[in-house]
Protein backbone atom coordinates (compact mmCIF):
# COMPACT_ATOMS: atom_id res chain seq x y z
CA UNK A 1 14.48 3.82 8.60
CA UNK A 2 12.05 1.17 7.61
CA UNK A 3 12.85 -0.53 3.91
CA UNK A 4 9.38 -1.32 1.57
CA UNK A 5 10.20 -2.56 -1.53
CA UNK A 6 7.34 -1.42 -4.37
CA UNK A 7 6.81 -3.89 -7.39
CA UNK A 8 5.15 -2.61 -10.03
CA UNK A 9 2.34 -4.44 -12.19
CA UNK A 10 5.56 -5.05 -15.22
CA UNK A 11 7.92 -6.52 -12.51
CA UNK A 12 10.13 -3.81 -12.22
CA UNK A 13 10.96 -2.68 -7.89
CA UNK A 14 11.83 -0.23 -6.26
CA UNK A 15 13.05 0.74 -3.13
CA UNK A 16 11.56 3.42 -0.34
CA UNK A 17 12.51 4.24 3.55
CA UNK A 18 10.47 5.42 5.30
CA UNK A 19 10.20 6.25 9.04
CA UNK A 20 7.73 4.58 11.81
CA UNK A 21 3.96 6.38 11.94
CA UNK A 22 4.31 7.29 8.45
CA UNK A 23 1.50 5.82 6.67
CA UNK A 24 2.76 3.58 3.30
CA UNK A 25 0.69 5.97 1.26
CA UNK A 26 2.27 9.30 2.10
CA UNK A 27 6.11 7.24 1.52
CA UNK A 28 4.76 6.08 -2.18
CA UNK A 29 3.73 9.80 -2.96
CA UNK A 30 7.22 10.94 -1.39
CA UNK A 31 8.99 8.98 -3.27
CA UNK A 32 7.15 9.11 -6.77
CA UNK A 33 6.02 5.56 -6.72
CA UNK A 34 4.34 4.78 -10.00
CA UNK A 35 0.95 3.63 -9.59
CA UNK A 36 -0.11 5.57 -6.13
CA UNK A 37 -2.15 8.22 -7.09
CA UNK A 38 -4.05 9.34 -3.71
CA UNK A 39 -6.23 11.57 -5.28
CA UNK A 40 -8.15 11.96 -1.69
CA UNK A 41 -4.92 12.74 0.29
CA UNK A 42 -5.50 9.70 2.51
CA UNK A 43 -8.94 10.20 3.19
CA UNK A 44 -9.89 6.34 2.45
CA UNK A 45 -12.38 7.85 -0.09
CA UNK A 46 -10.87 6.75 -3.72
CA UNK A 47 -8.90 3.80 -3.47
CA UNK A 48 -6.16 4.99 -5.56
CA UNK A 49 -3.53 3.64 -3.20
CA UNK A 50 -4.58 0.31 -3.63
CA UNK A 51 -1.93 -1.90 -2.90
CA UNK A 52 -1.59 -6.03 -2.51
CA UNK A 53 0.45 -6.88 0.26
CA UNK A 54 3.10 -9.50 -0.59
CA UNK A 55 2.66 -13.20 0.55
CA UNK A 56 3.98 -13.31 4.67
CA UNK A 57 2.93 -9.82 4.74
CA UNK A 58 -0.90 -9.54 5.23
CA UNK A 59 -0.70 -10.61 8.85
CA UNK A 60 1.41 -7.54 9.63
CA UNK A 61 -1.12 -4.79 9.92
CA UNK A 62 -5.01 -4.31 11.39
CA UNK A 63 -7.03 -6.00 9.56
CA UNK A 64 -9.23 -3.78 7.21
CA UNK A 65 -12.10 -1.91 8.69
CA UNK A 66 -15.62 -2.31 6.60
CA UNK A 67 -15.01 1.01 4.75
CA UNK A 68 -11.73 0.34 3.18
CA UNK A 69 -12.77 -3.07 2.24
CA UNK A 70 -15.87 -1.79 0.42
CA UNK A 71 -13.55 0.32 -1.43
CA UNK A 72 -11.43 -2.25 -2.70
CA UNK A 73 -14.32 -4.36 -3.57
CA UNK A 74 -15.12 -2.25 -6.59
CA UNK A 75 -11.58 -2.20 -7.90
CA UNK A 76 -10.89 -4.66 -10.88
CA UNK A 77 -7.68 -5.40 -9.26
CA UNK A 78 -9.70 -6.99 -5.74
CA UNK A 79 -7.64 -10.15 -3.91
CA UNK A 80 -7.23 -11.58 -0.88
CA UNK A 81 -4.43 -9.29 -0.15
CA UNK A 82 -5.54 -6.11 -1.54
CA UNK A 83 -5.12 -2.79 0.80
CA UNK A 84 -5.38 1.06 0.71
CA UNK A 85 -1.88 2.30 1.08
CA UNK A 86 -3.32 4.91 2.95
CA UNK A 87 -4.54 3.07 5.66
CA UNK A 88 -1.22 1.26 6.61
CA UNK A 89 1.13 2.94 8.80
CA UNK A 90 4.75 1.78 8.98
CA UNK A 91 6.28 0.39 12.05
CA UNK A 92 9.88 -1.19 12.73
CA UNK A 93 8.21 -4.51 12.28
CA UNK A 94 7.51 -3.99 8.25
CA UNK A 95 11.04 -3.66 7.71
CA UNK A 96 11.81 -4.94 4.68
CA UNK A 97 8.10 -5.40 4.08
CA UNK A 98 7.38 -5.78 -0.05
CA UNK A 99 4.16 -4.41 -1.81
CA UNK A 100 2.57 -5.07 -5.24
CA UNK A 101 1.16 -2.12 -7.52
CA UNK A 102 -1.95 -3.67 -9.02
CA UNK A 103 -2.18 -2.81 -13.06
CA UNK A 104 -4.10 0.46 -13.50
């Protein structure tokens, strides 16, 4: 089981596993992560999975395609690091990895 650790905007964590192919979306709404709405289902059409991957961690995944990025453009909450949950699909190699709920 892969271990992602959820911090929410007030500081507070939490703790999901999760198994490979999964996507980090679908283990948020599994496990009643505050913060992950996915209102499209993982369509990349809302952006309410938006995520900021932790510093060490943004090197981990594919880098965004152009329609997820224009997504995340238009949310208040836009870094560097910023991600749709939906889009990111666990592997052994995330283990551990730790993810930042932006303020909604």
């Amino acid at each position: 089981m892969i271990r992602v650790n959820f911090v929410n905007a007030d500081g507070t964590s939490r703790q999901a596993r999760g198994e490979a192919g999964m996507s980090l979306m679908e283990l948020a709404v599994q496990n009643d992560i505050v913060g992950i709405l996915a209102d499209c289902g993982g369509a990349c059409s809302c952006g309410t999975c938006h995520v900021h991957l932790d510093e060490g961690w943004t090197g981990a995944f594919p880098v965004a395609e152009d329609h997820e990025r224009g997504l995340l453009e238009f949310s208040p909450a836009f870094q560097a690091n910023s991600r749709l949950s939906c889009q990111l699909v666990l592997t052994e190699a995330v283990d551990g990895l730790v993810v930042r709920i932006p303020p909604v």
